[in-house]
Protein backbone atom coordinates (compact mmCIF):
# COMPACT_ATOMS: atom_id res chain seq x y z
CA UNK A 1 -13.68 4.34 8.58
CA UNK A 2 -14.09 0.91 5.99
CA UNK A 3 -17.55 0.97 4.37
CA UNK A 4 -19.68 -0.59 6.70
CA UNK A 5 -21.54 -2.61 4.00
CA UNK A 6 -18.64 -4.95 3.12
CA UNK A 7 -19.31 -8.11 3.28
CA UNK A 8 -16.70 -9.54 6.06
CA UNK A 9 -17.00 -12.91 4.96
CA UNK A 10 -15.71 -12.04 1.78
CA UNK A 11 -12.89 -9.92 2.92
CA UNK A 12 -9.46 -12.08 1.67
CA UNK A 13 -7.37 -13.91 4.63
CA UNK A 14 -4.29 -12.89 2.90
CA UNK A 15 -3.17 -9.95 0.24
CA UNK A 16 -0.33 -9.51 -1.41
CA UNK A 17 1.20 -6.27 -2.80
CA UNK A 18 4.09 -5.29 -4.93
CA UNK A 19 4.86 -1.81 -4.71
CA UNK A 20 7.04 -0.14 -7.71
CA UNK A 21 7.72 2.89 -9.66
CA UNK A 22 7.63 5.52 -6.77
CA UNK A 23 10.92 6.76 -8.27
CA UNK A 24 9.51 7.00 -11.68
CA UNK A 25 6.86 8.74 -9.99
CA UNK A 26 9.09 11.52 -8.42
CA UNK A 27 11.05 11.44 -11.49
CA UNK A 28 7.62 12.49 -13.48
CA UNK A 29 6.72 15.49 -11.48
CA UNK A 30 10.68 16.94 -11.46
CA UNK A 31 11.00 15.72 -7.84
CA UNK A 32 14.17 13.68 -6.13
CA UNK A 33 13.63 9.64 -5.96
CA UNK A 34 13.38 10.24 -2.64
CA UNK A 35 10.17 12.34 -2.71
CA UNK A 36 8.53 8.85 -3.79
CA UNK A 37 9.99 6.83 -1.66
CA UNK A 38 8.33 9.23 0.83
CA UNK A 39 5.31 9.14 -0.63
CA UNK A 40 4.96 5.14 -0.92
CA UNK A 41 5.84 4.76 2.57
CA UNK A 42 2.67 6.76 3.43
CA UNK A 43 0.98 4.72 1.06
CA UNK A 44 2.12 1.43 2.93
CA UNK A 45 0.48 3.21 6.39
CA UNK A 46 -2.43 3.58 5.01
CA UNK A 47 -2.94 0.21 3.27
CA UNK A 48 -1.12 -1.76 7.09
CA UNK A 49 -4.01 0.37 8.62
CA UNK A 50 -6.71 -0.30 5.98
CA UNK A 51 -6.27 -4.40 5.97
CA UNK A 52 -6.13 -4.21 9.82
CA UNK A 53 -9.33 -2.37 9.99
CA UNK A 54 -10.75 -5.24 7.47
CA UNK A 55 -9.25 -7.98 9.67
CA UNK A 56 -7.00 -9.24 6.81
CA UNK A 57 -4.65 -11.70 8.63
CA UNK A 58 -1.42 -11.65 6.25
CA UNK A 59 -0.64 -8.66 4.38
CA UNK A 60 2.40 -9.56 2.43
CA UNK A 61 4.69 -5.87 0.49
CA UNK A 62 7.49 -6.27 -1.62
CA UNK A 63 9.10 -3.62 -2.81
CA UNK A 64 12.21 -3.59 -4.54
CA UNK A 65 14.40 -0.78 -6.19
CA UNK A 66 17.25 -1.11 -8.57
């Protein structure tokens, strides 16, 4: 549950995030690129669920991997 408190009013119409460096993440903790990737996808889930609890209206991810 979002902190009650927040001010709503307050609360951005639109965010904007760019997601990188789950595969240096994996890579840091001896674990396959694909452990990352796993582990930012649950990270997107949570934040899709988190602005639509808020009410944000546009919720903009790039990711990108080379």
């Amino acid at each position: 549950m979002i902190e009650s408190s927040l001010i709503y009013e307050r609360i951005p119409r639109h965010i904007a995030i760019i997601m990188d460096g789950n595969g240096r993440w994996a890579k840091a903790r001896g674990l396959p690129r694909i452990a990352g990737h796993r582990r930012g996808t649950d990270a997107v889930r949570q934040v899709v669920k988190g602005a639509a609890e808020l009410g944000i209206r546009y919720l903009t991810l790039y990711g990108f991997s080379s």
